[in-house]
Every structure is written in C-alpha cells, then in structure tokens.
PDB file of N, CA and C in Angstrom:
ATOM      1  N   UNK A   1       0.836  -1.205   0.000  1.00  0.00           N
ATOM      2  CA  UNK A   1       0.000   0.000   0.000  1.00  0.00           C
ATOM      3  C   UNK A   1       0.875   1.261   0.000  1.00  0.00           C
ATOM      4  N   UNK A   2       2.124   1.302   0.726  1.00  0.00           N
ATOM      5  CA  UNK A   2       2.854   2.295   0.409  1.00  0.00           C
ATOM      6  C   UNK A   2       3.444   2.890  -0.711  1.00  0.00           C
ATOM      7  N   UNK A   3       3.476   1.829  -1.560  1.00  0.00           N
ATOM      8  CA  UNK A   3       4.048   1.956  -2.699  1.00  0.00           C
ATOM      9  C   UNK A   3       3.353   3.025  -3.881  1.00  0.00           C
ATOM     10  N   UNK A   4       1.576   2.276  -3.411  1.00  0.00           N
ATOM     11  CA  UNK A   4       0.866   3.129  -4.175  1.00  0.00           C
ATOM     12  C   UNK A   4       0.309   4.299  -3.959  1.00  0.00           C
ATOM     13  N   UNK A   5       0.619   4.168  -2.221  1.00  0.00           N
ATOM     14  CA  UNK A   5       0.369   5.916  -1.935  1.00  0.00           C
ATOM     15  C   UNK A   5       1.870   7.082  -2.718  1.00  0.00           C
ATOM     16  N   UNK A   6       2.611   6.121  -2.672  1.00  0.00           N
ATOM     17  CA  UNK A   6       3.584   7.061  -3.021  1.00  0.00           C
ATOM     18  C   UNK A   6       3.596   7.318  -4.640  1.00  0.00           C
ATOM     19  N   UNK A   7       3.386   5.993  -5.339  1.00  0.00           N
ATOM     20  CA  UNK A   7       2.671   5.963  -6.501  1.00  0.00           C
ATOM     21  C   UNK A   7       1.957   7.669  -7.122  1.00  0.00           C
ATOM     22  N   UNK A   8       0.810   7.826  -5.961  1.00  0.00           N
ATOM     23  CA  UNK A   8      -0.149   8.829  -6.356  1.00  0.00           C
ATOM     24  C   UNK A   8       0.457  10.011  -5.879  1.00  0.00           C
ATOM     25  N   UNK A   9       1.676  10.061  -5.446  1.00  0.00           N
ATOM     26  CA  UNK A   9       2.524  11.388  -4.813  1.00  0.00           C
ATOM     27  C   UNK A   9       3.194  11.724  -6.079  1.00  0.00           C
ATOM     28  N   UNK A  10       3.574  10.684  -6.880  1.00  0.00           N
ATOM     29  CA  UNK A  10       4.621  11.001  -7.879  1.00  0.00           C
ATOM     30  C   UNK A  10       3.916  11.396  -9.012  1.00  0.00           C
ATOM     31  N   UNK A  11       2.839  10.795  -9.399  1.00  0.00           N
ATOM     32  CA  UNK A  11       2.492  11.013 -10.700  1.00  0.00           C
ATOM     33  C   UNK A  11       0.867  11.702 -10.252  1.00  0.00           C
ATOM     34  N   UNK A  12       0.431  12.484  -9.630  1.00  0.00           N
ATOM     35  CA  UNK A  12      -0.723  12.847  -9.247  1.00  0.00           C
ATOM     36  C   UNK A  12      -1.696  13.425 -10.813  1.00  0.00           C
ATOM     37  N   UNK A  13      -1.112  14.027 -11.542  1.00  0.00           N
ATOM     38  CA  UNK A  13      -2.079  14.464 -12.773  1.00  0.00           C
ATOM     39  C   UNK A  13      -0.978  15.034 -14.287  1.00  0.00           C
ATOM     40  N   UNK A  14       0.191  13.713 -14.381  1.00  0.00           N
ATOM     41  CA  UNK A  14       1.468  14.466 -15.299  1.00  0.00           C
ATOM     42  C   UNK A  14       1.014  14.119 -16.147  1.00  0.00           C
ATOM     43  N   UNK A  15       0.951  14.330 -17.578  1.00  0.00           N
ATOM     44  CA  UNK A  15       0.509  14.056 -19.122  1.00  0.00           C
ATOM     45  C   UNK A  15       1.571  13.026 -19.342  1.00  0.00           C
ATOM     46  N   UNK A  16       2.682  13.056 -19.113  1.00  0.00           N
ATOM     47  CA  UNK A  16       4.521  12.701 -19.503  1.00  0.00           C
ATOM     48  C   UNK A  16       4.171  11.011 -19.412  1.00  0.00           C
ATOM     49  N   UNK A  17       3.484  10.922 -17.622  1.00  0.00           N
ATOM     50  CA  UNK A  17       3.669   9.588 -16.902  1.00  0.00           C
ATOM     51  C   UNK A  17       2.128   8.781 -16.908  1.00  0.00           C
ATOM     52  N   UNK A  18       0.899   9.429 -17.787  1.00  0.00           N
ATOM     53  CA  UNK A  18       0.045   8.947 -18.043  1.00  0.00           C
ATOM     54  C   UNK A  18      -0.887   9.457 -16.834  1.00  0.00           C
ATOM     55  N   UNK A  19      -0.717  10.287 -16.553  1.00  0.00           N
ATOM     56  CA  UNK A  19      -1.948  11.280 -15.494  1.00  0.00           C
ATOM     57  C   UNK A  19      -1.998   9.843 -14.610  1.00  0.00           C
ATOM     58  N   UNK A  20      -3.305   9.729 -13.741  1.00  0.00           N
ATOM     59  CA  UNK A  20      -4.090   9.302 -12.813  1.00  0.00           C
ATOM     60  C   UNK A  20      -4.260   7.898 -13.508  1.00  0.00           C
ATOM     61  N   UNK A  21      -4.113   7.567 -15.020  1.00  0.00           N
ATOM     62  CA  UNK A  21      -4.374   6.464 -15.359  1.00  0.00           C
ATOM     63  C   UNK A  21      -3.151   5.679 -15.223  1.00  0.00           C
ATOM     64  N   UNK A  22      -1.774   6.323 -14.988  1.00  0.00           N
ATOM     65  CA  UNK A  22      -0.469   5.287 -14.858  1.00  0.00           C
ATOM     66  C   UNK A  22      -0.818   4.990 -13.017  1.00  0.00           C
ATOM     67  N   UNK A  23      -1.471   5.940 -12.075  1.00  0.00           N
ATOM     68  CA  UNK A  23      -1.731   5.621 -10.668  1.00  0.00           C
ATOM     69  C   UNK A  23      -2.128   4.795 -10.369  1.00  0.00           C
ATOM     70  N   UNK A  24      -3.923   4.481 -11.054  1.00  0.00           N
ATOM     71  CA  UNK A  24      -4.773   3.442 -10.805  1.00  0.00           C
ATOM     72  C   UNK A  24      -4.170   2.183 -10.788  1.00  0.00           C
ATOM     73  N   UNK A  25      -3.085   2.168 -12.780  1.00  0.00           N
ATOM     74  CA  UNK A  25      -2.574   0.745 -12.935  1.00  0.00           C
ATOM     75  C   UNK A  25      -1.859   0.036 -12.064  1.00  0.00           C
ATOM     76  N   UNK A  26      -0.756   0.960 -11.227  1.00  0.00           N
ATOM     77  CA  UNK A  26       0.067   0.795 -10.499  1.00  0.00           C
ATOM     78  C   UNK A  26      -0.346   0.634  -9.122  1.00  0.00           C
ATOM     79  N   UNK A  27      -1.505   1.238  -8.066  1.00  0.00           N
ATOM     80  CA  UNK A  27      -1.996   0.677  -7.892  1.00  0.00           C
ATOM     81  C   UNK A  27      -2.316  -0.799  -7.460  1.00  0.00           C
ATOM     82  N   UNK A  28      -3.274  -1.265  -8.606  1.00  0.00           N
ATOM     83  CA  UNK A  28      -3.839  -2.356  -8.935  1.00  0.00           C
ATOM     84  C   UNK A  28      -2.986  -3.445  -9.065  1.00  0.00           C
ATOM     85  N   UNK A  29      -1.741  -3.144  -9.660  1.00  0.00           N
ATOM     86  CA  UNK A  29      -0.359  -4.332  -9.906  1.00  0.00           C
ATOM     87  C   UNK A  29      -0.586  -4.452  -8.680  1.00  0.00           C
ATOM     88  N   UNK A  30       0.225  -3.184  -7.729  1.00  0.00           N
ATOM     89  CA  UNK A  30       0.308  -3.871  -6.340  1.00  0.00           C
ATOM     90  C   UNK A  30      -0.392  -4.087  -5.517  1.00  0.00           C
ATOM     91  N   UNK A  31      -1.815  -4.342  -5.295  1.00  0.00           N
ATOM     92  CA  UNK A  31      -2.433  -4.668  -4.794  1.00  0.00           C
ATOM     93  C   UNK A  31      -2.441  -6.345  -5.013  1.00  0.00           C
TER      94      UNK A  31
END
C-alpha cells in the first residue's frame, strides 16, 4: 500500500507519466 500511496505522490495528474491512469494501474499491480 505504500508503494501506491507514493505511486499517487509522484504522478498525481502528469501528461509525460500517463496522469491518474499510470496511478490506478500501479496501484492495482500492487495490490
């Protein structure tokens, strides 16, 4: 779970890293 909180620290809304949709995926892997 840390991973993906930090996840959503890094990439919160970048165009570069796929906005909120590279968060969710990543996320979801680690879950």
């Amino acid at each position: 779970m840390a991973v993906s909180q930090k996840s959503f620290f890094f990439f919160p809304d970048e165009p570069k890293f796929g906005g909120s949709d590279l968060c969710i995926h990543i996320m979801f892997n680690n879950r």
